[in-house]
Protein backbone atom coordinates (compact mmCIF):
# COMPACT_ATOMS: atom_id res chain seq x y z
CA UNK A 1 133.12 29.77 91.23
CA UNK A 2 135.45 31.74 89.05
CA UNK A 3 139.23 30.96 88.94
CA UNK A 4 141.72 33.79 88.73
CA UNK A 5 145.70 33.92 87.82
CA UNK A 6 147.76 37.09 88.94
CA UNK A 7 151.14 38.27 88.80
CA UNK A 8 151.86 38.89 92.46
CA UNK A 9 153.89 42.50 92.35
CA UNK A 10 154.28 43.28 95.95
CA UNK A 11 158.17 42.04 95.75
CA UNK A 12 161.12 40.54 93.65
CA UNK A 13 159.78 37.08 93.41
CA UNK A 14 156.72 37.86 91.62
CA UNK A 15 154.86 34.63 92.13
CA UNK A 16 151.83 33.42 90.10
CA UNK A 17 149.24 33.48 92.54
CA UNK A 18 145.82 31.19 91.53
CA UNK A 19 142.94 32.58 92.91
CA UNK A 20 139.22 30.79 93.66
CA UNK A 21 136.53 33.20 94.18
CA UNK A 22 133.21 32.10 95.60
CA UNK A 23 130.38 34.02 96.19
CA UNK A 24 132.54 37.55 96.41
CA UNK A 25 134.97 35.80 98.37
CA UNK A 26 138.34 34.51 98.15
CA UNK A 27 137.87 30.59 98.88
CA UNK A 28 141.49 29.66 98.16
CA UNK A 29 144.86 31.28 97.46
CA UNK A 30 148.12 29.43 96.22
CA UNK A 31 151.43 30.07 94.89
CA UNK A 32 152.61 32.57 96.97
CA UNK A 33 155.44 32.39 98.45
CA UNK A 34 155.29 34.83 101.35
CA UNK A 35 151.88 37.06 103.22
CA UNK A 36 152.44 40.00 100.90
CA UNK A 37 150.71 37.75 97.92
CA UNK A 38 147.96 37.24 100.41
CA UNK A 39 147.25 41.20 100.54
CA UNK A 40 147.72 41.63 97.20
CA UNK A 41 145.48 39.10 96.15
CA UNK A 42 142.76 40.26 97.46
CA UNK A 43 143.09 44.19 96.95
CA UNK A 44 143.43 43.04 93.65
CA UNK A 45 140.53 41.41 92.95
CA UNK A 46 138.24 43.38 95.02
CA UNK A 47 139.57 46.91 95.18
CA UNK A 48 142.46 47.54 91.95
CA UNK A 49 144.24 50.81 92.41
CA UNK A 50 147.36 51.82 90.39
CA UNK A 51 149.37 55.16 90.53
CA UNK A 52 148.22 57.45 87.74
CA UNK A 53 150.51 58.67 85.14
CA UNK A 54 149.91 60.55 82.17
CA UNK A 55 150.35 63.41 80.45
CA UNK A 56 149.01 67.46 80.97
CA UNK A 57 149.08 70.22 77.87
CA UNK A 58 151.58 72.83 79.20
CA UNK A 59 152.30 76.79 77.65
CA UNK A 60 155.93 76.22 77.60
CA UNK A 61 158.42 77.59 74.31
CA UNK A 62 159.89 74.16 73.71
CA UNK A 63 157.19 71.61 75.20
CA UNK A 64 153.94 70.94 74.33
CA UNK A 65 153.21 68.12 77.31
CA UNK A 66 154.23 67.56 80.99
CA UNK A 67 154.04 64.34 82.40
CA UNK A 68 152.72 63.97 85.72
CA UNK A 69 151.90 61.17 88.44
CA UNK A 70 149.72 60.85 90.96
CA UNK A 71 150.60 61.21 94.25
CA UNK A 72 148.83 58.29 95.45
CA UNK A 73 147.66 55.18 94.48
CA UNK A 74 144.26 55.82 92.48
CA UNK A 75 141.10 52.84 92.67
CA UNK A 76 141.48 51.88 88.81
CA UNK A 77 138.07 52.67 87.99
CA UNK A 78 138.27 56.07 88.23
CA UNK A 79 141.58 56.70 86.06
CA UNK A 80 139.59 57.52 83.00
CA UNK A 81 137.12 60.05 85.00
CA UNK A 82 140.46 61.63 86.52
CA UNK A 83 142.07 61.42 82.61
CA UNK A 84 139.10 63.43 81.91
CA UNK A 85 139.68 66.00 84.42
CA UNK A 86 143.44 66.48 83.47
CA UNK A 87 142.50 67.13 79.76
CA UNK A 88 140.43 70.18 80.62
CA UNK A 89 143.73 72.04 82.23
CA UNK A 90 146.88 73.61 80.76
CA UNK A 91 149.62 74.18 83.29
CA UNK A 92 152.04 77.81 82.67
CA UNK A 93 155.96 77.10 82.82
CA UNK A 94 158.17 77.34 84.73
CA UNK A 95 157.17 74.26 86.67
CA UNK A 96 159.52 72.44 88.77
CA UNK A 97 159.45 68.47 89.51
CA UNK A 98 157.41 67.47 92.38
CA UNK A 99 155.13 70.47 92.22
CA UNK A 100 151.81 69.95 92.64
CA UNK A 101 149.94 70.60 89.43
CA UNK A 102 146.34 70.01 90.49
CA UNK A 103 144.60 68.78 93.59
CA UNK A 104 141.49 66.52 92.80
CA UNK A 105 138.89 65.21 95.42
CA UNK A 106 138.01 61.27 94.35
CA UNK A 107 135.43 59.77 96.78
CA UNK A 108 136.23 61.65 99.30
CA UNK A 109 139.99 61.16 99.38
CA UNK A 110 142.62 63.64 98.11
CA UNK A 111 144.81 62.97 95.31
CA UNK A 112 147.63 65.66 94.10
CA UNK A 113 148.88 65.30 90.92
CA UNK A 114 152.49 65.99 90.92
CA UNK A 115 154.69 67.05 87.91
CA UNK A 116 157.16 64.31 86.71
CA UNK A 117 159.56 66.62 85.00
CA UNK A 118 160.83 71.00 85.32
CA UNK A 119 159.89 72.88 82.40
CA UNK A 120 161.85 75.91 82.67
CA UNK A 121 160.49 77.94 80.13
């Protein structure tokens, strides 16, 4: 039996949400106050994502970095093997906001990284 506590982000309340897990399963969730906890709680536990954000090395005059985001939530543990990726690459300006900087397959699922900021020059 392991006991869990999580911050429940899924709205404005942000409830404290204690968590039993038995045998790879949620035995008993309290402390939310409405169904989104319920969801949360257990994408949390068993499958964490989180949208990616970071920084890329850009040829630009007056920057040396572009941040960028994914465009989707990413399972958290591949966010270091996709860091990894993004450190191998060095994006030209111009680029705009919302372009897509790099496309990357991640278990069979496609994830764009998107530029967070235009670089002109």
């Amino acid at each position: 039996m392991e006991n869990k506590k999580l911050t429940c982000i899924n709205c404005p309340e942000g409830c404290v949400l204690d968590i039993i897990v038995n045998s790879g399963k949620i035995s008993s969730i309290s402390g939310n106050k409405c169904k989104k906890g319920l969801s949360f709680a257990e994408n949390e536990i068993f499958s964490p994502t989180r949208i990616l954000t970071t920084i890329v090395a850009i040829d630009s005059e007056d920057y040396r970095r572009l941040p960028v985001r994914s465009s989707i939530a990413v399972p958290k543990k591949d966010i270091f093997k996709i860091i990894k990726e993004l450190k191998k690459i060095k994006v030209k300006a111009p680029v705009r906001m919302g372009e897509i900087i790099l496309k990357i397959n991640n278990n069979g699922s496609q994830t764009s990284i998107i530029a967070s900021m235009t670089i002109e020059k």
